[in-house]
Protein backbone atom coordinates (compact mmCIF):
# COMPACT_ATOMS: atom_id res chain seq x y z
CA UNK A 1 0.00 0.00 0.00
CA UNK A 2 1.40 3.19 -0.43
CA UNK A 3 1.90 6.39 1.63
CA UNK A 4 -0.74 8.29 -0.82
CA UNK A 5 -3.10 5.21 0.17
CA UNK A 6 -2.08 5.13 4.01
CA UNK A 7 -3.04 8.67 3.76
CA UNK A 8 -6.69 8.30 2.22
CA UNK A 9 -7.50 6.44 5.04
CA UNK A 10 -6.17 8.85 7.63
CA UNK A 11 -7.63 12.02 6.28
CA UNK A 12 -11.22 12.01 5.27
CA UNK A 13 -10.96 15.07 2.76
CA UNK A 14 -8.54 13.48 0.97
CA UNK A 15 -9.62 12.09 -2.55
CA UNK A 16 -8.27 8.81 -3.39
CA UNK A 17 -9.34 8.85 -7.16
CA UNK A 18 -8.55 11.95 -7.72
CA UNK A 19 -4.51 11.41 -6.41
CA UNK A 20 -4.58 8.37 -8.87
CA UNK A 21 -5.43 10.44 -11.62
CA UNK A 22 -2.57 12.70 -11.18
CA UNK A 23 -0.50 9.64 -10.41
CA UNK A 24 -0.77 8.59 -14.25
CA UNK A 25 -0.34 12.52 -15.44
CA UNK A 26 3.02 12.54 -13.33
CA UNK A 27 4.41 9.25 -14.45
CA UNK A 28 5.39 10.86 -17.80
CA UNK A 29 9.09 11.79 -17.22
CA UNK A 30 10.75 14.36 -19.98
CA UNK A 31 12.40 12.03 -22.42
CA UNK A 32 8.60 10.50 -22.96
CA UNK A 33 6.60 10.72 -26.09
CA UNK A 34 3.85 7.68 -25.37
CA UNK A 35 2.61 5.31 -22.68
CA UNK A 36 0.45 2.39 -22.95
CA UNK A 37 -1.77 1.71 -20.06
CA UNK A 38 0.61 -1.29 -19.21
CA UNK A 39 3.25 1.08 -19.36
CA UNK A 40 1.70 3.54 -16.77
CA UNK A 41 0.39 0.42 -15.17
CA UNK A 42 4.09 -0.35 -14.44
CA UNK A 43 5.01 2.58 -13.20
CA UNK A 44 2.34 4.11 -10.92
CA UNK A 45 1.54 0.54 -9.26
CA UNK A 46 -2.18 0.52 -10.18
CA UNK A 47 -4.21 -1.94 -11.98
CA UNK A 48 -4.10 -1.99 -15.37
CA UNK A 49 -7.69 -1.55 -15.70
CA UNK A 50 -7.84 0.88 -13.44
CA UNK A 51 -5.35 2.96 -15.31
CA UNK A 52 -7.16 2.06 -18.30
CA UNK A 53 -10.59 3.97 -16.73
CA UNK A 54 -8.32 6.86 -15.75
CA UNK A 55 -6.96 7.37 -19.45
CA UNK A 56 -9.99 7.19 -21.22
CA UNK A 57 -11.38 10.17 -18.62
CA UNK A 58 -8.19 11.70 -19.16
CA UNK A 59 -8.66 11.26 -22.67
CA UNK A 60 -12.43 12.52 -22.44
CA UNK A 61 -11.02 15.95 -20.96
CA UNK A 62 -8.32 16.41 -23.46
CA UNK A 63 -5.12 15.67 -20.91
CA UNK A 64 -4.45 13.26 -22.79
CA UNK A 65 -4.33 11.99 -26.94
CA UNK A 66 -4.78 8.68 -27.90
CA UNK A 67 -2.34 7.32 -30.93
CA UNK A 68 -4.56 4.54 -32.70
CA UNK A 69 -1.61 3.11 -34.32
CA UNK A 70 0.57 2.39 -31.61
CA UNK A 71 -1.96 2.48 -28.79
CA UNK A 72 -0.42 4.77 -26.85
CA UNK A 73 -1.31 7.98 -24.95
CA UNK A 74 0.83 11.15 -25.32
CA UNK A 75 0.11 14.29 -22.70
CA UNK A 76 -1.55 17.37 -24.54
CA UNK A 77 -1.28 20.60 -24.17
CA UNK A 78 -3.61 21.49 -22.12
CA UNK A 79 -1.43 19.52 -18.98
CA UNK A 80 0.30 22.65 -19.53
CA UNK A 81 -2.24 24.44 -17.67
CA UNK A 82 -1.48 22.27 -14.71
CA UNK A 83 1.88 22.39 -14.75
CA UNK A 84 4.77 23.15 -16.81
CA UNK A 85 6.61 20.02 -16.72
CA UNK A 86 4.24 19.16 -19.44
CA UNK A 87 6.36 21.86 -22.00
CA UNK A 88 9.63 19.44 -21.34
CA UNK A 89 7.62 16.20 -21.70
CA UNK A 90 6.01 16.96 -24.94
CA UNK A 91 9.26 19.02 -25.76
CA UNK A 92 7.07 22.05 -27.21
CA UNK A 93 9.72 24.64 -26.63
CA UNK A 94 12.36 22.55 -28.28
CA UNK A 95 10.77 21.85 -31.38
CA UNK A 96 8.81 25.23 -31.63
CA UNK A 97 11.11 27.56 -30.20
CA UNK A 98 13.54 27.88 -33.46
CA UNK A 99 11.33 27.89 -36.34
CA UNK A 100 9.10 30.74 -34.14
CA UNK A 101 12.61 32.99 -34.15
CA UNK A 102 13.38 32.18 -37.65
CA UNK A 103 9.39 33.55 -37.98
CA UNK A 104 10.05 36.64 -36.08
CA UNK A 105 13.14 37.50 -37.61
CA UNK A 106 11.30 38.58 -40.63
CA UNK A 107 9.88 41.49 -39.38
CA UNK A 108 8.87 43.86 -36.15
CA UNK A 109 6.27 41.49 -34.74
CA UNK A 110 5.25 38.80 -31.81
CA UNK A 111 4.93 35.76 -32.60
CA UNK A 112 3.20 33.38 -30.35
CA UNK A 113 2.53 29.91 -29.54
CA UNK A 114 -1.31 29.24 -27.80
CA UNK A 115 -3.28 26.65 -26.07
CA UNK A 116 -7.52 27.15 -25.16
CA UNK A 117 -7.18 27.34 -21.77
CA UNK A 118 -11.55 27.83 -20.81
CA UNK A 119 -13.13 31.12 -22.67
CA UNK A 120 -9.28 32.52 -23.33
CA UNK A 121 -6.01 31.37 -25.03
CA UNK A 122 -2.96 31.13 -22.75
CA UNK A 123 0.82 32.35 -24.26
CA UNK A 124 3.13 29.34 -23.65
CA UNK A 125 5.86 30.14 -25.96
CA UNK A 126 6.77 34.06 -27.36
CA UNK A 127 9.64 34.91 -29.26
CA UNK A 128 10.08 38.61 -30.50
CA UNK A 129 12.88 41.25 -31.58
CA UNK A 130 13.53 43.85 -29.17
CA UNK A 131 11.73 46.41 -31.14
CA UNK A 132 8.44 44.08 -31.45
CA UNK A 133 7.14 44.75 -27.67
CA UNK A 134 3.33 46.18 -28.90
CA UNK A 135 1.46 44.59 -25.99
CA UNK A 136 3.23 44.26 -22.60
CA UNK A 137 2.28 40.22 -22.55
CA UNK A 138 4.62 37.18 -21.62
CA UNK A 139 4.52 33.68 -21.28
CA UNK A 140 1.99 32.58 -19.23
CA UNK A 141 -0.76 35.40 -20.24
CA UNK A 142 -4.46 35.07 -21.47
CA UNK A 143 -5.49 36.96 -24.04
CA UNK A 144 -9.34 37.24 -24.99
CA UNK A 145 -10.52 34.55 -27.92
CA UNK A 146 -12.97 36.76 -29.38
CA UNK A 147 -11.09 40.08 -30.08
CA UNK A 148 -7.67 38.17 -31.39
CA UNK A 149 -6.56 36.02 -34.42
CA UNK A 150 -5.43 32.75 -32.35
CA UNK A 151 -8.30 33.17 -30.91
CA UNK A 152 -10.53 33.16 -33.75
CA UNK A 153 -8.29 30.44 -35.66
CA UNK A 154 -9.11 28.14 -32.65
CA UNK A 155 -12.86 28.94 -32.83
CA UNK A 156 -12.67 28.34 -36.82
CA UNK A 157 -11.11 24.98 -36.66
CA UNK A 158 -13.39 23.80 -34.02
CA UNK A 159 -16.10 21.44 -35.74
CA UNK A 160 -19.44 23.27 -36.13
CA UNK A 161 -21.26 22.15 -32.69
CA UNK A 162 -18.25 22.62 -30.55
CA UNK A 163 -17.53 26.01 -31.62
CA UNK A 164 -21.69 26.75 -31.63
CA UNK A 165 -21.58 26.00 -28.03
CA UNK A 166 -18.55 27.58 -27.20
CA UNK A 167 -19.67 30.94 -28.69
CA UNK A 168 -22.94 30.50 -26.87
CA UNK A 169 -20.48 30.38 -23.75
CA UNK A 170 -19.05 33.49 -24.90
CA UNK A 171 -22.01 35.51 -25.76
CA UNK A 172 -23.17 34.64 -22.14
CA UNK A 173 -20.00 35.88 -20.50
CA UNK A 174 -19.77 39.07 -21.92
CA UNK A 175 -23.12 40.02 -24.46
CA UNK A 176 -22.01 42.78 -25.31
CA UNK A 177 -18.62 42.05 -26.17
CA UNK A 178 -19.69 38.95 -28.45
CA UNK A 179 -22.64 41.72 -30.40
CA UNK A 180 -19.30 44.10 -30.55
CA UNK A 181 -17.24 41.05 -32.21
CA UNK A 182 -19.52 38.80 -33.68
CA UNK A 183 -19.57 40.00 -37.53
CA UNK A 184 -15.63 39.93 -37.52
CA UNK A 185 -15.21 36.26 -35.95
CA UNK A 186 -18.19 35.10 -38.34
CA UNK A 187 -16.48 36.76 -41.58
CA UNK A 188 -12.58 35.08 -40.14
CA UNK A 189 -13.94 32.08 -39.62
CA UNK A 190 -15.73 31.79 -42.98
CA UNK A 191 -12.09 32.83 -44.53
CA UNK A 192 -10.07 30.54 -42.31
CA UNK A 193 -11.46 27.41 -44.22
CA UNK A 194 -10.33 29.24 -47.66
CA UNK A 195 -6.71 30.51 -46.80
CA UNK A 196 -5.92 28.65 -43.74
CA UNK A 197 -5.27 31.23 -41.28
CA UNK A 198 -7.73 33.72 -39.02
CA UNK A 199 -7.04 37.73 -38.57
CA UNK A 200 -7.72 40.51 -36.09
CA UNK A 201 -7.42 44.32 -37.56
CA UNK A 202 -7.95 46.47 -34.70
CA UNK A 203 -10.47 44.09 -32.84
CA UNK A 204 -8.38 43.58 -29.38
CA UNK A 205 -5.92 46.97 -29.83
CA UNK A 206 -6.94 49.79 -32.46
CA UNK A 207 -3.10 50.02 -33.45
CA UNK A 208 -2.74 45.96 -33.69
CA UNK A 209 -3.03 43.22 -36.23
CA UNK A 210 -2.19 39.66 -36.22
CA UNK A 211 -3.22 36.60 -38.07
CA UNK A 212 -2.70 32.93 -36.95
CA UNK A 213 -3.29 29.44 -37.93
CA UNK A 214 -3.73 26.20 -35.83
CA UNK A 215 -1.07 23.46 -35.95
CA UNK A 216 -2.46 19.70 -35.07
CA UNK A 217 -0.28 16.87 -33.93
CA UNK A 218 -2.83 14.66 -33.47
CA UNK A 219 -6.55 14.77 -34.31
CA UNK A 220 -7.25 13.97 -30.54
CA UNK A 221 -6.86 16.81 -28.24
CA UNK A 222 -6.39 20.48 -28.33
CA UNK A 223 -4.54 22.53 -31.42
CA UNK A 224 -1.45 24.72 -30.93
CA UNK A 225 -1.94 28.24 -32.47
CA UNK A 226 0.68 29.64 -33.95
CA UNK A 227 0.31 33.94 -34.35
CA UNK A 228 2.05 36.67 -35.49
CA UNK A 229 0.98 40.15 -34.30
CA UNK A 230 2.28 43.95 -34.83
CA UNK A 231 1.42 47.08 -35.41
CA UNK A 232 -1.50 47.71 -37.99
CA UNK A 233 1.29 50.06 -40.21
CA UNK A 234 3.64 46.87 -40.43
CA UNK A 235 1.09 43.71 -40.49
CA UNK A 236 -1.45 45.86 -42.87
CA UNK A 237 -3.58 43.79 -44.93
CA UNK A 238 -2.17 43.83 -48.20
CA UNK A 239 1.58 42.69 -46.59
CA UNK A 240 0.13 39.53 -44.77
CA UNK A 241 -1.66 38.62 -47.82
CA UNK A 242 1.73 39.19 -49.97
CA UNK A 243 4.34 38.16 -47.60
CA UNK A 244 3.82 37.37 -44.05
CA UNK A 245 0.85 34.42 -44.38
CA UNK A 246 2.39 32.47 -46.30
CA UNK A 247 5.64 32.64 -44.03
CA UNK A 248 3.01 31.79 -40.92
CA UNK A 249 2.00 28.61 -42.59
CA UNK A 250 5.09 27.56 -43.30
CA UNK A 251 6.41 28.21 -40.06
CA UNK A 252 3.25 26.21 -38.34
CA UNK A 253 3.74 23.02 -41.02
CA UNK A 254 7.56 22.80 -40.19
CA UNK A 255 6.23 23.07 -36.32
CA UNK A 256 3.37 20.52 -36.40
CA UNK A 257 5.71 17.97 -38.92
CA UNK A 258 8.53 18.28 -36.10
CA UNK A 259 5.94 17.50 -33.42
CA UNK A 260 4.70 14.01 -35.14
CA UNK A 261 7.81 12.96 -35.86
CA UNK A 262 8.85 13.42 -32.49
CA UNK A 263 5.20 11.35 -31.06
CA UNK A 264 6.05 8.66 -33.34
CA UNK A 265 9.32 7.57 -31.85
């Protein structure tokens, strides 16, 4: 029996299931791409069909994908939002990190690397020149989903009753907001599924644009976004259309391709 167990019994508001559950989420160390449930069987000391119920919850609640053709479980990103231990076991930084400079390098913008985290999209990767700085946001922030590009990308790759009831979530957290927005998310996510990428002109900050585009590793579980954002004189319409989408796409296909090859090791 372990100590966690010893413990369930001694204190009365502690919840065994719940310690279990985070028992399987910690037994990923860094240098892990997959587990099968034998594998986290092994190394938490439960049951294999007990880890089995915990991974299909875990699965159910996007903490974890499911790989069909190995039949193994990778963590997602949205562990991230419990800890960031997650960003060195799915190696995110690593693989993201230099193709998001090479991105930046291109011009005076942000360009940053999201996750849904509830009604908002959390910053876990930024990289930037010196004279980018627009916003004063780091890793770690929220920015609204509504007003911004990675925010709309996310909503437009969602499949039509996910993102229905999502935006009905929105419109009921802020009504007036979502009546302020809701022509400008409807018309970027009608163009996302022709050119592959979501803008914001002015609909978060009057003097900022950005577009961005989702990047899947696998089709269970949560996107990455991938955005670039700057100052509506740089990122005007015309020079994201010319130059800087394509380079956004590009940068997100070298990102996701990196990511699957990594999963399938």
């Amino acid at each position: 029996m372990s100590d966690s167990d010893n413990g369930a019994r001694a204190d009365r508001q502690f919840v065994a299931s719940l310690e279990r559950g985070l028992r399987v989420i910690s037994a990923y160390r860094p240098d892990d791409r997959a587990l099968s449930n034998q594998d986290l069987a092994d190394r938490t000391g439960l049951p294999r069909p007990t880890v089995s119920r915990f991974t299909h919850t875990l699965r159910s609640l996007n903490y974890l994908a499911y790989h069909a053709d190995t039949g193994r479980y990778s963590l997602t990103p949205r562990v991230m939002e419990l800890s960031r231990a997650a960003f060195v076991a799915n190696a995110i930084r690593d693989i993201a990190r230099p193709a998001m400079e090479s991105l930046a390098e291109l011009g005076p913008f942000s360009v940053a690397l999201g996750v849904p985290s509830g009604l908002s999209i959390r910053y876990l990767e930024l990289a930037r020149r010196p004279e980018a700085i627009v916003l004063n946001l780091d890793t770690g922030a929220l920015v609204p989903m509504l007003q911004t590009a990675i925010g709309r990308a996310y909503l437009a790759c969602l499949p039509a009753p996910e993102r229905q009831e999502l935006l009905a979530r929105l419109e009921t957290a802020d009504p007036e907001m979502f009546a302020a927005q809701k022509t400008g998310v409807e018309a970027e996510i009608a163009a996302y599924g022709e050119r592959g990428y979501a803008g914001s002109f002015g609909g978060w900050w009057p003097e900022l644009s950005a577009v961005a585009t989702v990047i899947r590793v696998v089709d269970d579980g949560d996107p990455l976004l991938l955005s670039v954002s700057g100052l509506s004189s740089v990122l005007t319409p015309a020079r994201i259309e010319e130059e800087y989408a394509a380079a956004l796409l590009n940068s997100a296909q070298v990102i996701q391709s990196r990511m699957q090859r990594a999963f399938q090791r």
